[in-house]
N, C-alpha and C. Protein backbone atom coordinates (compact mmCIF):
# COMPACT_ATOMS: atom_id res chain seq x y z
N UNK A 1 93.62 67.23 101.29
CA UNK A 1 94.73 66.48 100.76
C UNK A 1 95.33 67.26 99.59
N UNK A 2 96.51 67.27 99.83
CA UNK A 2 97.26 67.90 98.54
C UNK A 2 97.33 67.11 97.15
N UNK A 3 96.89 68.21 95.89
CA UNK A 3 97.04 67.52 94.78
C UNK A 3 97.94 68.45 94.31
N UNK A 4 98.89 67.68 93.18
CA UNK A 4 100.02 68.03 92.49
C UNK A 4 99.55 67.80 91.13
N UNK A 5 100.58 68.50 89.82
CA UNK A 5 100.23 68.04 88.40
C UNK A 5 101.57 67.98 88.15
N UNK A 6 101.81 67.13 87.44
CA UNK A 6 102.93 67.16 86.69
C UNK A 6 102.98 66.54 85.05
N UNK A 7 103.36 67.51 84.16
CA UNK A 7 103.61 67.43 83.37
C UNK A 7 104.79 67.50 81.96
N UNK A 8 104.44 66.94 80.99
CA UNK A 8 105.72 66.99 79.82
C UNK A 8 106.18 68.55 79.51
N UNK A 9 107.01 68.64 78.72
CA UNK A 9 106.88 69.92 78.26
C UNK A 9 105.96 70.44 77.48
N UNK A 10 105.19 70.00 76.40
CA UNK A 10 104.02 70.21 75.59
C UNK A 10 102.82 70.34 76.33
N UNK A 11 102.66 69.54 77.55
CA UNK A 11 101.94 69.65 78.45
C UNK A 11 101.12 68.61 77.67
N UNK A 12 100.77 67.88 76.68
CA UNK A 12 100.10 66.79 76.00
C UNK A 12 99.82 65.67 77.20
N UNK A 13 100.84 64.70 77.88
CA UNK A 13 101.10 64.18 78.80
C UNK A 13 100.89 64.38 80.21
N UNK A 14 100.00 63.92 80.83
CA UNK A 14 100.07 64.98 82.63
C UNK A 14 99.79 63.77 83.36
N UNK A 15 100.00 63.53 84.77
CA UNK A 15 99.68 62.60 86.16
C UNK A 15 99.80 63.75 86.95
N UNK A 16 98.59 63.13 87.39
CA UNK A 16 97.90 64.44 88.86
C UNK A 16 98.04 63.48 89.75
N UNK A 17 98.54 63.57 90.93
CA UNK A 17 98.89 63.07 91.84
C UNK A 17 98.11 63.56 93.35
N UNK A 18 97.92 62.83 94.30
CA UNK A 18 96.52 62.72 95.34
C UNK A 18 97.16 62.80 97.12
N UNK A 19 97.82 63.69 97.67
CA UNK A 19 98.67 63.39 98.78
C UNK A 19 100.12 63.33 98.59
N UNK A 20 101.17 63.17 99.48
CA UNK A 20 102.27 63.44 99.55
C UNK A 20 103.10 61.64 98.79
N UNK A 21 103.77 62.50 98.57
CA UNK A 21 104.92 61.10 97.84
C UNK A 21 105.57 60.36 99.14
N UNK A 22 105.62 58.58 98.99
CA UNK A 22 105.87 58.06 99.95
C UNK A 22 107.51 58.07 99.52
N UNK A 23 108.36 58.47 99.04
CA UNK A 23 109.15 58.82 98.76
C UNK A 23 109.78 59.48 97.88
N UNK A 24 111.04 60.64 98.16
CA UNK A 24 111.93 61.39 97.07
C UNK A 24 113.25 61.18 97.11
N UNK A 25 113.41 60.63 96.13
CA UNK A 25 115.07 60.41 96.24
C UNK A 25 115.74 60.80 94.88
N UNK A 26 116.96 61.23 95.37
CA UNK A 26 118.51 61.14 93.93
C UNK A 26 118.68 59.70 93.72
N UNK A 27 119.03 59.52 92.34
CA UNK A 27 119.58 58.91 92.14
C UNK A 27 120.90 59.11 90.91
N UNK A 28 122.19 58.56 91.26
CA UNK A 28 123.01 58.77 90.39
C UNK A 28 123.45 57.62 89.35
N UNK A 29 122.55 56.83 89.74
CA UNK A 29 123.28 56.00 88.25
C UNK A 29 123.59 55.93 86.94
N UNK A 30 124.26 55.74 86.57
CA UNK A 30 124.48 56.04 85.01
C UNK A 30 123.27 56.36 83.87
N UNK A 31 122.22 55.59 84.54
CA UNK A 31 121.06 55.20 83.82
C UNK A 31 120.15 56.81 83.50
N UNK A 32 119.88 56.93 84.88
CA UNK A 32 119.66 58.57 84.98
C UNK A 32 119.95 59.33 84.46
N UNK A 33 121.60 59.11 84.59
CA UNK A 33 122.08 60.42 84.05
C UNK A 33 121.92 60.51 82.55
N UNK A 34 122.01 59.21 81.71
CA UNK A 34 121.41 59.33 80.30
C UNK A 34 119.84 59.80 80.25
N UNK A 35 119.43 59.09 80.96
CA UNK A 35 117.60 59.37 80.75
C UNK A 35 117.26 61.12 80.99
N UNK A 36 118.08 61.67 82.21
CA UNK A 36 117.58 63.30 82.27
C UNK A 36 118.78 63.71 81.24
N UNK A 37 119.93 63.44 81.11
CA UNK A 37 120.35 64.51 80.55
C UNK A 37 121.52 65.38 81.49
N UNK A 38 121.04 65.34 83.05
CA UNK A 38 121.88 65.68 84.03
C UNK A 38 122.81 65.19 84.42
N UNK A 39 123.09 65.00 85.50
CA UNK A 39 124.09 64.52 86.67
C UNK A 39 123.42 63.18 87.03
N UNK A 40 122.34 63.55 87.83
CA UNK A 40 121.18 62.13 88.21
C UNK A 40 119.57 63.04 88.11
N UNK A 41 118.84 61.93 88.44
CA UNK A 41 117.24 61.98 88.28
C UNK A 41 116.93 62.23 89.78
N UNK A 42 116.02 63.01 89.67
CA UNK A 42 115.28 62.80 91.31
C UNK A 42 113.84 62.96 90.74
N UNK A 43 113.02 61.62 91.85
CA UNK A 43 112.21 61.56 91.73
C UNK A 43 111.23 61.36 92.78
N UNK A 44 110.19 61.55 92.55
CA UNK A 44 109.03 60.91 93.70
C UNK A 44 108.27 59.81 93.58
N UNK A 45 107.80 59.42 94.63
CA UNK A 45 106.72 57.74 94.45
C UNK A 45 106.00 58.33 95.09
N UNK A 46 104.98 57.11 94.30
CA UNK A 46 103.32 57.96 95.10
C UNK A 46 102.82 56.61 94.88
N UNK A 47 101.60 56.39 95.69
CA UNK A 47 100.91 55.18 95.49
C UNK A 47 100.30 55.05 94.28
N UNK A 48 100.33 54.29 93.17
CA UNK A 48 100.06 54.29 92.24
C UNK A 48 98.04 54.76 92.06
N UNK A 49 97.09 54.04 92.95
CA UNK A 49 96.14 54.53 93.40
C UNK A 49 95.54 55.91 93.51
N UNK A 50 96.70 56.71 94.02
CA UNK A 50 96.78 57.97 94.09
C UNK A 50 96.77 59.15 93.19
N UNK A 51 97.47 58.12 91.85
CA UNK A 51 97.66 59.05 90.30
C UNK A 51 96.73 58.74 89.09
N UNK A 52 96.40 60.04 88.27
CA UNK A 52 95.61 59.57 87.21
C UNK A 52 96.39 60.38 86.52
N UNK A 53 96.73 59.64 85.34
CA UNK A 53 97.40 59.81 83.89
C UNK A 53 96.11 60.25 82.97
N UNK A 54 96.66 61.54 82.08
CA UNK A 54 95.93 61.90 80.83
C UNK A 54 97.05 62.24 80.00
N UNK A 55 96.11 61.43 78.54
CA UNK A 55 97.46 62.02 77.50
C UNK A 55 98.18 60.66 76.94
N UNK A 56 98.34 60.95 75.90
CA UNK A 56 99.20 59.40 75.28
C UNK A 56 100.55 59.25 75.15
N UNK A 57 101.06 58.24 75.95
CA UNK A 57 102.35 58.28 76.61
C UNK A 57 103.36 57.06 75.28
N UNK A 58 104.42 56.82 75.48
CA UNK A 58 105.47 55.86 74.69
C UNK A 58 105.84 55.42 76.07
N UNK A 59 106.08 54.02 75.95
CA UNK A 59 106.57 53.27 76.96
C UNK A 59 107.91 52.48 76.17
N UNK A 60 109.18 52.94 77.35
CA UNK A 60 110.55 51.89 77.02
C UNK A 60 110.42 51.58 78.29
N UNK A 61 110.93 49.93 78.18
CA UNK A 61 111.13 49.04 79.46
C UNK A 61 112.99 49.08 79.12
N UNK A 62 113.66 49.08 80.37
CA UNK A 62 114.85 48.89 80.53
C UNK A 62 115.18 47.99 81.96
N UNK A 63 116.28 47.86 81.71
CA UNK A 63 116.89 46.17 83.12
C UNK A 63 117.47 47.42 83.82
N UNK A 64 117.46 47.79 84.96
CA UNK A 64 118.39 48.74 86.12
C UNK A 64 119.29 47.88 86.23
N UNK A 65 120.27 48.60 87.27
CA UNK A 65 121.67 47.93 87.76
C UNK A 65 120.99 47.05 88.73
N UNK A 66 119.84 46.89 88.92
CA UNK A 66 119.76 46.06 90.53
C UNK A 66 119.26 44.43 89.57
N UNK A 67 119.03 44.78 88.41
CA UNK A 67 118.53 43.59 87.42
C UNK A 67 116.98 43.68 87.40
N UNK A 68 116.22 44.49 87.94
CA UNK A 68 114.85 44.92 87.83
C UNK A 68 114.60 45.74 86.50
N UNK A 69 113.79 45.45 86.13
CA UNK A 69 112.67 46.41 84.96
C UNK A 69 112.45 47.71 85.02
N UNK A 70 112.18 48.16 84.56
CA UNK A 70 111.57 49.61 84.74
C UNK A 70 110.99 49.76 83.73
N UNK A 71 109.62 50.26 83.62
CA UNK A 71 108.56 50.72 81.95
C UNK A 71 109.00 52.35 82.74
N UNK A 72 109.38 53.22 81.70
CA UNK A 72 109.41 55.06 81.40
C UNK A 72 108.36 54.91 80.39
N UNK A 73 107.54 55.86 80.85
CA UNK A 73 106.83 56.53 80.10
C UNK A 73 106.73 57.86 79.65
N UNK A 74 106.55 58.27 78.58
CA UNK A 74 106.93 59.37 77.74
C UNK A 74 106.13 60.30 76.77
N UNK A 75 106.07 61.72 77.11
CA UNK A 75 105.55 61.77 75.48
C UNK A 75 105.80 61.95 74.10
N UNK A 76 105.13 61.03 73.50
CA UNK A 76 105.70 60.71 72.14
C UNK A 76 105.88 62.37 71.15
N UNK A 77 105.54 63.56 71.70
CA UNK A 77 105.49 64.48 70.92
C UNK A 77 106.77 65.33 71.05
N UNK A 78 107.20 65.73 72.26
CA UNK A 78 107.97 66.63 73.07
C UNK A 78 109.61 65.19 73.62
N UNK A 79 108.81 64.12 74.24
CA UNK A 79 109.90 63.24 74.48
C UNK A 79 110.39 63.35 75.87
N UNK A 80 109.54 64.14 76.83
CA UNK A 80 109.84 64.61 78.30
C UNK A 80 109.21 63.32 78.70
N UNK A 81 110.39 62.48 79.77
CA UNK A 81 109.39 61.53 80.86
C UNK A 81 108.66 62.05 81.19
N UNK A 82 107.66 61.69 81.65
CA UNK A 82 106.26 62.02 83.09
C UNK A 82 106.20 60.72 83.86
N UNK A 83 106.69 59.77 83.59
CA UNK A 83 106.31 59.09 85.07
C UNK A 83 106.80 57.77 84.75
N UNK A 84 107.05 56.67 85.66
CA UNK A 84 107.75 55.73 85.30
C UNK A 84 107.32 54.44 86.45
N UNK A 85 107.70 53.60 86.03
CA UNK A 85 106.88 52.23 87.19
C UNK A 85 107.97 50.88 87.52
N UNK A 86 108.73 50.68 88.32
CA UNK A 86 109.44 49.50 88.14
C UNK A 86 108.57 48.44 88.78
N UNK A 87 108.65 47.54 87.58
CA UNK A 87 108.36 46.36 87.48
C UNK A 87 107.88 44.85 88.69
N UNK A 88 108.61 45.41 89.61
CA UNK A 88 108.39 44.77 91.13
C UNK A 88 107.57 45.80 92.34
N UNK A 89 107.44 46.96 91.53
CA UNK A 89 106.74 47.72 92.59
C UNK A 89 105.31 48.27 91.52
N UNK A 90 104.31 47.20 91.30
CA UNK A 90 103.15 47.74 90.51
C UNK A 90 102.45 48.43 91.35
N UNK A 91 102.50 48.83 92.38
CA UNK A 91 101.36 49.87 93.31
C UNK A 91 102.12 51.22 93.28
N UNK A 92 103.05 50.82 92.66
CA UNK A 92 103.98 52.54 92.52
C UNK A 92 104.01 53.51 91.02
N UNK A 93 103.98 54.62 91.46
CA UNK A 93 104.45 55.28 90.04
C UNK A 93 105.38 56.25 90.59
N UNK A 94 106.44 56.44 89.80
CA UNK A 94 107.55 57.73 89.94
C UNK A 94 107.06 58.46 89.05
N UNK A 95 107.71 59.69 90.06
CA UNK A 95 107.34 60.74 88.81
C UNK A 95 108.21 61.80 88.98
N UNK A 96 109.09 61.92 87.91
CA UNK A 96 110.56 62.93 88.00
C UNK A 96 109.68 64.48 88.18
N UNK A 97 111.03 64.60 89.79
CA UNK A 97 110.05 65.91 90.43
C UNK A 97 110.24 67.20 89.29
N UNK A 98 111.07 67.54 88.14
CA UNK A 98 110.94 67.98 87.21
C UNK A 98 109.98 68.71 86.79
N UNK A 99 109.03 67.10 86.53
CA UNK A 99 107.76 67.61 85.75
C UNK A 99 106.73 67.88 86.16
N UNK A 100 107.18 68.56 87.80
CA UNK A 100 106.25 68.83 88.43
C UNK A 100 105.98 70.44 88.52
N UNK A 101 107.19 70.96 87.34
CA UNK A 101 107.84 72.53 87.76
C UNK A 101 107.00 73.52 88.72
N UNK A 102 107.97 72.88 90.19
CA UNK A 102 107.23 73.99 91.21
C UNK A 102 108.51 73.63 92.47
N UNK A 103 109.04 74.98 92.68
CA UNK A 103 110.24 74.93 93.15
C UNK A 103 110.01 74.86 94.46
N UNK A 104 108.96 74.85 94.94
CA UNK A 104 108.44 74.36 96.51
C UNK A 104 108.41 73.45 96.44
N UNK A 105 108.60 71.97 95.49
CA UNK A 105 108.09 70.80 95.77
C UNK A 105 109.08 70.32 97.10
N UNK A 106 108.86 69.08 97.89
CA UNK A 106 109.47 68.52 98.99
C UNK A 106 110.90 68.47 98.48
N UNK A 107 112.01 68.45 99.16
CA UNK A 107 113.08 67.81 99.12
C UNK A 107 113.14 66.63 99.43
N UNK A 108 114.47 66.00 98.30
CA UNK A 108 114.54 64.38 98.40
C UNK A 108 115.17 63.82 100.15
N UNK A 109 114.68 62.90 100.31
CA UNK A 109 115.22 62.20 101.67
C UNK A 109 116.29 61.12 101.84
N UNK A 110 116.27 60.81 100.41
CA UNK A 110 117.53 59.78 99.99
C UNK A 110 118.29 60.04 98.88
N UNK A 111 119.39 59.63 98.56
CA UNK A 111 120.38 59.47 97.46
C UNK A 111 121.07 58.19 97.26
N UNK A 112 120.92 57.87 96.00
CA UNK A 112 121.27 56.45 95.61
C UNK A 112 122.40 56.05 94.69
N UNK A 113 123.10 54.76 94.75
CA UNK A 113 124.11 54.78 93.41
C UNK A 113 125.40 56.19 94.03
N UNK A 114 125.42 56.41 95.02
CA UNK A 114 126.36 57.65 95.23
C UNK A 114 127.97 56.95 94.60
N UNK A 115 128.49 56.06 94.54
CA UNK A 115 129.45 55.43 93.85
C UNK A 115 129.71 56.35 92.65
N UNK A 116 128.75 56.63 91.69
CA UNK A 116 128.63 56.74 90.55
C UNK A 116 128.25 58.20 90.43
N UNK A 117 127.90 59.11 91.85
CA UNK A 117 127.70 60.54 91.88
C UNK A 117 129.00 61.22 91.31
N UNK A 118 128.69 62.30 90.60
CA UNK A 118 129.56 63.42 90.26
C UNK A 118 130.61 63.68 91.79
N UNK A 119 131.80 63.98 91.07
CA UNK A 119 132.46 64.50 92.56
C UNK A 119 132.29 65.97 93.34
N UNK A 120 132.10 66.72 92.22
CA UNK A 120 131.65 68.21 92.58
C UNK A 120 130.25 68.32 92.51
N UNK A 121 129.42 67.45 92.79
CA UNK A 121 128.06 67.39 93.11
C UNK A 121 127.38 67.14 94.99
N UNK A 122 127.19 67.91 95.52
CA UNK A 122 126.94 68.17 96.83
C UNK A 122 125.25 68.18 97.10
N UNK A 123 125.05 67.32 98.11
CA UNK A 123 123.76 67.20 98.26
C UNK A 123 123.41 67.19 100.45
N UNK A 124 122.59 67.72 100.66
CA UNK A 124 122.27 67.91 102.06
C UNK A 124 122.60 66.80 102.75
N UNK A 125 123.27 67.03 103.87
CA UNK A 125 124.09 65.87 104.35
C UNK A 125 123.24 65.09 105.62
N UNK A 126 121.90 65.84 105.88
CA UNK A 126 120.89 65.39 106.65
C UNK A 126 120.10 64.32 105.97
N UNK A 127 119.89 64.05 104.71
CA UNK A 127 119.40 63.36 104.29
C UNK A 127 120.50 61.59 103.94
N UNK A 128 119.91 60.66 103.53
CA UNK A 128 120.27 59.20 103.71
C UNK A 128 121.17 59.11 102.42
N UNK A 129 122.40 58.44 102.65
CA UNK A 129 123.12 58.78 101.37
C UNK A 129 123.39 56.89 101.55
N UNK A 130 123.66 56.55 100.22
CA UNK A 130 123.65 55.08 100.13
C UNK A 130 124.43 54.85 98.65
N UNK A 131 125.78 54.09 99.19
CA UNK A 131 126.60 54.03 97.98
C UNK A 131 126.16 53.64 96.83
C-alpha cells in the first residue's frame, strides 16, 4: 500500500497518509482562492483512518458556500495548511496536494465552483467539471 507525507513548509506539521485518496479535486471558490493564495485549492481526501498527524497544528473553522463548516488546520509557525476536515464528513481529512510536494502525485478528477474559475484558467477536459 502506498504511503504519502505531506507537509508545512517548516516541515513542524506533517499527515502521512495510508493508500490512495478517495478523491482529488479543484476547487474554485472564492474561499480557496483566499486560503492558497492562488486561483483555487486542489486537494485530496483520504479516509480519515488512513492518516496520522504529527506536529502542533492551529485550527480556523469557517461556513463554505454550501453552508457547511470546515476546521483548516495549520501550522502555527510557518502558517502553511496541512490538512483540513469538513464538518459533515468526520471520516475524512483533505489534504492540499501542495503539501505533498511531489509532482507525480495523482491528478484531480473533479473541479468545483467553476462559476467562480478564472477565465484564462484551463483544466483537462476529461475530467468532471461542475459549475
Amino acid at each position: 500500500m502506498i504511503t504519502r507525507q505531506a507537509a508545512c513548509s517548516c516541515g513542524q506539521l506533517q499527515v502521512t497518509t495510508c493508500g490512495e485518496p478517495v478523491r482529488i479535486s479543484v476547487c474554485h471558490c472564492l474561499a480557496c482562492q483566499q486560503r492558497t493564495g492562488s486561483i483555487f485549492g486542489v486537494q485530496a481526501r483520504f479516509p480519515k483512518a488512513s492518516c496520522s498527524v504529527v506536529g502542533n497544528a492551529t485550527a480556523y473553522t469557517r461556513t463554505a458556500d454550501s453552508g457547511n463548516t470546515i476546521t483548516f488546520h495549520f501550522c502555527p509557525t510557518c502558517g502553511a495548511t496541512v490538512y483540513y476536515q469538513p464538518d459533515d464528513m468526520l471520516d475524512i481529512l483533505m489534504v492540499p496536494v501542495g503539501a505533498f510536494a511531489d509532482p507525480r502525485f495523482p491528478a484531480p478528477r473533479i473541479s468545483v465552483y467553476e462559476e467562480r474559475r478564472h477565465t484564462w484558467a484551463s483544466l483537462p477536459v476529461e475530467i468532471e467539471h461542475i459549475a
